[in-house]
N, C-alpha and C. Protein backbone atom coordinates (compact mmCIF):
# COMPACT_ATOMS: atom_id res chain seq x y z
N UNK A 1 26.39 90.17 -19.41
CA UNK A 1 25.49 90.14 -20.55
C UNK A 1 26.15 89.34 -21.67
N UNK A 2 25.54 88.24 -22.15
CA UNK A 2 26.11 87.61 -23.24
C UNK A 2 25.49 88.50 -24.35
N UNK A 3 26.63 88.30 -25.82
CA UNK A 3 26.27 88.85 -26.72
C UNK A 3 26.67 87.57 -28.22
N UNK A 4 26.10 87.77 -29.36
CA UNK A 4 25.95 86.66 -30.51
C UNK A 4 26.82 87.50 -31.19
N UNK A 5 27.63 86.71 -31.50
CA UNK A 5 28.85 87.40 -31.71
C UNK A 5 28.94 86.65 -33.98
N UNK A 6 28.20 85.80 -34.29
CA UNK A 6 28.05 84.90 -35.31
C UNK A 6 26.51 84.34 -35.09
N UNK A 7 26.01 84.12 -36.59
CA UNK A 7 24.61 83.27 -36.91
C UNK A 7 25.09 82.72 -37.59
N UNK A 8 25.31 81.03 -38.03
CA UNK A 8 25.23 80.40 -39.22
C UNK A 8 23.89 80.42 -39.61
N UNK A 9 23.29 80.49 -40.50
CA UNK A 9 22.12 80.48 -41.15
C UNK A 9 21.70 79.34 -42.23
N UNK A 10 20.99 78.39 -42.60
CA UNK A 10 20.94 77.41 -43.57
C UNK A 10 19.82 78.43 -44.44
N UNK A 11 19.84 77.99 -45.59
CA UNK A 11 18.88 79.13 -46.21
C UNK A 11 17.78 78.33 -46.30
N UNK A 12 17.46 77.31 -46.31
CA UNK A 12 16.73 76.02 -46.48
C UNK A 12 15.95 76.01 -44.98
N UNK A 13 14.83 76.79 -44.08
CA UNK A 13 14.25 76.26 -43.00
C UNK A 13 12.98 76.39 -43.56
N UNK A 14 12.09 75.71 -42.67
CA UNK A 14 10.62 75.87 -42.16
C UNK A 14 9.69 77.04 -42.26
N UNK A 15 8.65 77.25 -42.39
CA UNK A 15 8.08 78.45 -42.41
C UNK A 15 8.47 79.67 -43.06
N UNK A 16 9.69 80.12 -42.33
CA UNK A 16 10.02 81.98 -43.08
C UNK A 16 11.38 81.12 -43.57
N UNK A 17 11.57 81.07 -45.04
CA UNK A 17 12.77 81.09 -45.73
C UNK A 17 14.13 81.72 -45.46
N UNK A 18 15.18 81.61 -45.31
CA UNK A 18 16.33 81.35 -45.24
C UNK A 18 16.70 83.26 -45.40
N UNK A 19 16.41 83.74 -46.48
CA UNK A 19 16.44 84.83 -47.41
C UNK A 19 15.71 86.00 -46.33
N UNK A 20 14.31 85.59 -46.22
CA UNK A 20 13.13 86.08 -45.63
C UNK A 20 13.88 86.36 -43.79
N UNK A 21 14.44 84.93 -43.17
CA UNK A 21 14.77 85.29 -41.96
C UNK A 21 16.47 85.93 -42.14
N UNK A 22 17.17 85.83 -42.81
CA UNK A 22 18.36 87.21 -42.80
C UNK A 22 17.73 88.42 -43.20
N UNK A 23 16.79 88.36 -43.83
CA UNK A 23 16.23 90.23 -43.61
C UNK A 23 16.09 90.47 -42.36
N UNK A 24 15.45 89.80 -41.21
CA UNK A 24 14.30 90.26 -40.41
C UNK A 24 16.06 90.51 -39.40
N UNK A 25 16.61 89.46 -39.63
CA UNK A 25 17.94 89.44 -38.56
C UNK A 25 18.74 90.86 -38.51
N UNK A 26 18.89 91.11 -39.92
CA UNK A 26 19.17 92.56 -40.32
C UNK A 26 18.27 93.61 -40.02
N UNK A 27 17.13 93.56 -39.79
CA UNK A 27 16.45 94.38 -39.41
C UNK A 27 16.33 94.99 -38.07
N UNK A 28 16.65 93.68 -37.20
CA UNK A 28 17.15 93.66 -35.93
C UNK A 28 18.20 94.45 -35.00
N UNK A 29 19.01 94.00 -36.07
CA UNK A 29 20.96 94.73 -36.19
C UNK A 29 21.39 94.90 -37.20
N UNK A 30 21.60 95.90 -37.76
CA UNK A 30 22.04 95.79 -38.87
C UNK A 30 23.84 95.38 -39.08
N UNK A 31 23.86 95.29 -37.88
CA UNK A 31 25.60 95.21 -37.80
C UNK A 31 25.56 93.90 -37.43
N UNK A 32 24.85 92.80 -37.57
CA UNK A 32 24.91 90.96 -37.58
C UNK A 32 25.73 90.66 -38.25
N UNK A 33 26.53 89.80 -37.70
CA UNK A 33 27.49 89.24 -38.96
C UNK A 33 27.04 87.45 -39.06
N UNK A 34 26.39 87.49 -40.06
CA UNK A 34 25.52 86.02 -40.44
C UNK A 34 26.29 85.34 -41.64
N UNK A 35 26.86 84.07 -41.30
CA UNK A 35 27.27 83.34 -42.43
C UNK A 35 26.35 82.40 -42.70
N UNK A 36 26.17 81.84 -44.09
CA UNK A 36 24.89 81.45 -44.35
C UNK A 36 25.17 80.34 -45.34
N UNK A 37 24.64 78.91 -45.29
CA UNK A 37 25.06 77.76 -45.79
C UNK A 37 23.68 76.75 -45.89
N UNK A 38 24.15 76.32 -46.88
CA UNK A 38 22.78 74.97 -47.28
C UNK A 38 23.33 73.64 -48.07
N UNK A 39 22.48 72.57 -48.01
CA UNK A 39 22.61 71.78 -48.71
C UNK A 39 22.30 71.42 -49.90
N UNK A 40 21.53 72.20 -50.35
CA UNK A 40 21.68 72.95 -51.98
C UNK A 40 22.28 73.62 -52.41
N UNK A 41 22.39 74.07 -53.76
CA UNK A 41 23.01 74.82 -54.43
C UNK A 41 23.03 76.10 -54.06
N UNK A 42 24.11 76.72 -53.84
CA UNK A 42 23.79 78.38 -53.37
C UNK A 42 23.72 79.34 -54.68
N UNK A 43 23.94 78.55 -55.94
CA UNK A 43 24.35 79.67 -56.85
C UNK A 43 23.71 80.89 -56.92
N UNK A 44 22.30 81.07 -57.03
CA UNK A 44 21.48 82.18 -57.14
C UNK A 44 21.43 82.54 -55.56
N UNK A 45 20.88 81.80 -54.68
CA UNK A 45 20.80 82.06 -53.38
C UNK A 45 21.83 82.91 -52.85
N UNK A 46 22.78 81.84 -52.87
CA UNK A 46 24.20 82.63 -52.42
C UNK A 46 24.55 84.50 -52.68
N UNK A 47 24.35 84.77 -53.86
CA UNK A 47 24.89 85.70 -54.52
C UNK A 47 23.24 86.75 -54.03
N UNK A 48 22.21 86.11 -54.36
CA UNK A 48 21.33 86.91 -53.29
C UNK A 48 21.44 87.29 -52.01
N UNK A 49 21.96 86.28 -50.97
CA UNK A 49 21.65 86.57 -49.87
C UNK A 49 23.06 87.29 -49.04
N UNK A 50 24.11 87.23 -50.19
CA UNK A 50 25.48 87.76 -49.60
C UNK A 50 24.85 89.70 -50.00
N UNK A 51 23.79 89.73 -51.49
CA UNK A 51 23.31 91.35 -51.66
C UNK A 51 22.50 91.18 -50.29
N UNK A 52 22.20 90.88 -50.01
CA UNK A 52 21.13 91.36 -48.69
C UNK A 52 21.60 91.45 -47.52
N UNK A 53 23.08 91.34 -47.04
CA UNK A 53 23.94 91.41 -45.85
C UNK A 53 25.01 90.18 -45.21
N UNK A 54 24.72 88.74 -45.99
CA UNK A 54 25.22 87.77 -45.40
C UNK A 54 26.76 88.54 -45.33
N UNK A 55 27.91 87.78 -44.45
CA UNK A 55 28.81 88.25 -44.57
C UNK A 55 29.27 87.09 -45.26
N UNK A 56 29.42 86.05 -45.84
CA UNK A 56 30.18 84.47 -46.27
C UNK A 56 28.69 83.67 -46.20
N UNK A 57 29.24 82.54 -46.94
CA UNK A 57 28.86 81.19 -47.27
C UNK A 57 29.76 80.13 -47.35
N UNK A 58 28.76 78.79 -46.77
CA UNK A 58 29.66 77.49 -46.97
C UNK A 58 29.06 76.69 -47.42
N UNK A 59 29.25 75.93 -47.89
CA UNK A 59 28.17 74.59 -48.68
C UNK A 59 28.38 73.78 -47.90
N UNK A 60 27.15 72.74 -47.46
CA UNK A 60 26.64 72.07 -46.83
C UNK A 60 27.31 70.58 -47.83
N UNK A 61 27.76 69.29 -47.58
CA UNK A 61 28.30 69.15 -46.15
C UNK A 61 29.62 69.98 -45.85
N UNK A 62 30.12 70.14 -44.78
CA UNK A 62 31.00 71.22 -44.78
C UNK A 62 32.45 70.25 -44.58
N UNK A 63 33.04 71.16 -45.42
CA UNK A 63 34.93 70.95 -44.83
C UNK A 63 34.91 71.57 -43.69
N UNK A 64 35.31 70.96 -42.28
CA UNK A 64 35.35 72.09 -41.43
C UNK A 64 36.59 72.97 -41.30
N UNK A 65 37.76 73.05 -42.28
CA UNK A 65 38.58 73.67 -42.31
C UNK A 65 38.03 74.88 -43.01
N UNK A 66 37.21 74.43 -44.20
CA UNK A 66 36.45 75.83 -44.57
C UNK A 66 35.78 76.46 -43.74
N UNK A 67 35.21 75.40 -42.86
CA UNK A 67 33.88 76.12 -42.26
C UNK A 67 35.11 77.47 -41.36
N UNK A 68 35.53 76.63 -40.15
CA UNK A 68 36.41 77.29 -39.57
C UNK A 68 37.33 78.71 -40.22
N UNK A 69 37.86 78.30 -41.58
CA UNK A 69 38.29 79.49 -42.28
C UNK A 69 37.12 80.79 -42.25
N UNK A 70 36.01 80.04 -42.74
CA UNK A 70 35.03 81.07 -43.00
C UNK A 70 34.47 82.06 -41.54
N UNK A 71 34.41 80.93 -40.18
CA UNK A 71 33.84 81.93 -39.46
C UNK A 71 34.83 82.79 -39.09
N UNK A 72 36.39 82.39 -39.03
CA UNK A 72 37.28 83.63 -38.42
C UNK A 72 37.12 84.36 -39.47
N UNK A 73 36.75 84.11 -40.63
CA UNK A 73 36.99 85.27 -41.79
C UNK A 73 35.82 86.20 -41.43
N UNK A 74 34.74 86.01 -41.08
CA UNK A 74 33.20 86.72 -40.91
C UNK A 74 33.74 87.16 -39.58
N UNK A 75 34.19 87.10 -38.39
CA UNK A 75 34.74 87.80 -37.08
C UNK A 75 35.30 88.15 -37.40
N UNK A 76 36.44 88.83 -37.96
CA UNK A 76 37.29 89.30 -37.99
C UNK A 76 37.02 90.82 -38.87
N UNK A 77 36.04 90.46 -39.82
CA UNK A 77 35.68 91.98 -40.54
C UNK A 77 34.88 92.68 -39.27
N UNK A 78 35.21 94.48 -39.59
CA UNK A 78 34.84 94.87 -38.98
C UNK A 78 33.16 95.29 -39.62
C-alpha cells in the first residue's frame, strides 16, 4: 500500500482556491502534513493558511535548498 507521506500545495489553482483545497485535505486527514507555496505574496495567505493546518511555506521561485530544508522540516514533525 503506498501512502502520501507530503502535499506541496500552491495556493494559487483553478476552481477551489488554494485555502479552500487545504481545508477539504484536512478534512480528509487531519494528520496531512501539507507545505504550501505560491508565486505571490504569501503575506496574508501564508499566515492564514499555516492557521488552518499548513505545516510550512516556500515562496515560489524556490531556493531548492529551502525548498529541501522545508520538506525535511514538515517530515520530520510529528
Amino acid at each position: 500500500m503506498s501512502r502520501i507521506s507530503l502535499i506541496i500545495l500552491d495556493l494559487v489553482i483553478p476552481e477551489m482556491g488554494g485555502k479552500q483545497r487545504l481545508q477539504r485535505l484536512l478534512e480528509i486527514n487531519s494528520q496531512v502534513k501539507v507545505l504550501i507555496t505560491s508565486g505571490y505574496s504569501l503575506m496574508g495567505s501564508e499566515s492564514d493558511a499555516i492557521a488552518l493546518g499548513a505545516k510550512a511555506s516556500v515562496p515560489k521561485p524556490y531556493d531548492m535548498r529551502q525548498l529541501l530544508l522545508s520538506v525535511r522540516e514538515v517530515l520530520d514533525k510529528e
